[in-house]
Protein backbone atom coordinates (compact mmCIF):
# COMPACT_ATOMS: atom_id res chain seq x y z
CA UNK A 1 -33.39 -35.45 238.59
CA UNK A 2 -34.27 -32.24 236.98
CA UNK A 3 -34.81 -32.94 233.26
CA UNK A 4 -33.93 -36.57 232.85
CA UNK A 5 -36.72 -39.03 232.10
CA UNK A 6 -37.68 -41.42 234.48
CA UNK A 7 -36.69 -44.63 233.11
CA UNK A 8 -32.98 -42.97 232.35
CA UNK A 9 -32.78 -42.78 235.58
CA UNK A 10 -33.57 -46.43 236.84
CA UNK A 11 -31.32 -47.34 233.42
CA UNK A 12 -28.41 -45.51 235.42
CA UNK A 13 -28.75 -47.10 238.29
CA UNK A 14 -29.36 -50.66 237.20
CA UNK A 15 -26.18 -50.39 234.91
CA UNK A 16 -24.31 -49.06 237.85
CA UNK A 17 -25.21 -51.56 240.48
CA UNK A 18 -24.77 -54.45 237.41
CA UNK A 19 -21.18 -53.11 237.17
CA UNK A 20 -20.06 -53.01 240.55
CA UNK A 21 -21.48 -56.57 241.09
CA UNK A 22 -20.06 -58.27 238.23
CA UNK A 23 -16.47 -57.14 239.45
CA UNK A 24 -17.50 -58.65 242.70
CA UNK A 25 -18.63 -61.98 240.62
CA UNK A 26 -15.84 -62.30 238.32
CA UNK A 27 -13.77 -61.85 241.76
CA UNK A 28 -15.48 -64.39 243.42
CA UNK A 29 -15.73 -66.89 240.47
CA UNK A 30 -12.04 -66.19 240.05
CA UNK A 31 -10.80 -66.86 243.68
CA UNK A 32 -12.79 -70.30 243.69
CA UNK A 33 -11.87 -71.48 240.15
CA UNK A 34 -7.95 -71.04 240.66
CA UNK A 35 -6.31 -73.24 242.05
CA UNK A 36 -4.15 -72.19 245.43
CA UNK A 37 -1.39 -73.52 247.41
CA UNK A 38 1.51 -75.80 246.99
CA UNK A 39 1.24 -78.38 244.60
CA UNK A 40 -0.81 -77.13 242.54
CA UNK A 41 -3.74 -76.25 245.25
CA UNK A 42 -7.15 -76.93 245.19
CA UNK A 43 -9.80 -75.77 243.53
CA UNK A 44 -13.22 -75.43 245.09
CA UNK A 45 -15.18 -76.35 242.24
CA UNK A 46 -12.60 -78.34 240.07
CA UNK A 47 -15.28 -80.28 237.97
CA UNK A 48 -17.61 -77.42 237.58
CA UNK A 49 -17.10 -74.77 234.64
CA UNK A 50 -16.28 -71.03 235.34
CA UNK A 51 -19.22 -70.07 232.64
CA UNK A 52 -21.40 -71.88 234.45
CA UNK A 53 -21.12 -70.45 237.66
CA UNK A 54 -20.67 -66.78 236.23
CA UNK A 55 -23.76 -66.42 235.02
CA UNK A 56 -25.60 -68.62 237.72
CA UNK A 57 -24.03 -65.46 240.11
CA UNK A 58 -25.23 -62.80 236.87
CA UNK A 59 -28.45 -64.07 237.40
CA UNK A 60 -28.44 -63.89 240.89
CA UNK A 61 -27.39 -60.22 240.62
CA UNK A 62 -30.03 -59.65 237.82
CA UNK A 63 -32.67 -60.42 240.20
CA UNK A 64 -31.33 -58.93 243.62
CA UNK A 65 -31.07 -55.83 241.83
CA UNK A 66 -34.77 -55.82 240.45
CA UNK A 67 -36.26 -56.90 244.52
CA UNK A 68 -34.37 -53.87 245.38
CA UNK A 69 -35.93 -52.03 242.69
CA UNK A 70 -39.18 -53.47 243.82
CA UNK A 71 -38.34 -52.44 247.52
CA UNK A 72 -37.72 -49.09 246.84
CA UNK A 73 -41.45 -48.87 244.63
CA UNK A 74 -43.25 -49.74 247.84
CA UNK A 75 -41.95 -46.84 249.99
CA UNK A 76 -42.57 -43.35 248.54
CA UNK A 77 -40.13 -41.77 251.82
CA UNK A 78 -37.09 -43.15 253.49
CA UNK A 79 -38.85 -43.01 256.81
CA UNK A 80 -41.59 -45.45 255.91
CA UNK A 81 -39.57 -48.19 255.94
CA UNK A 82 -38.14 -47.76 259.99
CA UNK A 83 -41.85 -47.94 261.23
């Protein structure tokens, strides 16, 4: 980008690929911690906590998002990485 330091830049796109994924998580985390049915449903991880397993998916996001960042570091061109 013309003008904008270097490390803005990766800061933009971290924060944005945190943000999307941590709707995703809280989705997910959501969807197995509420209980659905009749009769109250079951849960899929009724003895577990929902903290818990939020940030055990935040970290997993943390550290998908820095390979790809790592990925990206090895290949100065897109068509590198086909060959």
């Amino acid at each position: 980008m013309s003008g904008l330091p270097s490390w803005l830049h990766w800061l933009a796109w971290m924060l944005h690929s945190l943000a999307l994924n941590m709707i995703t998580a809280t989705v997910v985390c959501l969807v197995l911690f509420i209980p659905w049915g009749k009769y109250g449903g079951v849960l899929v991880f009724g003895h577990s906590h929902f903290t818990l397993w939020w940030f055990v998916f935040f970290l997993f996001i943390m550290a998908t998002t820095a390979f790809g960042f790592f990925m990206s570091n090895l290949f100065a061109n897109g068509e590198y990485s086909f060959s």
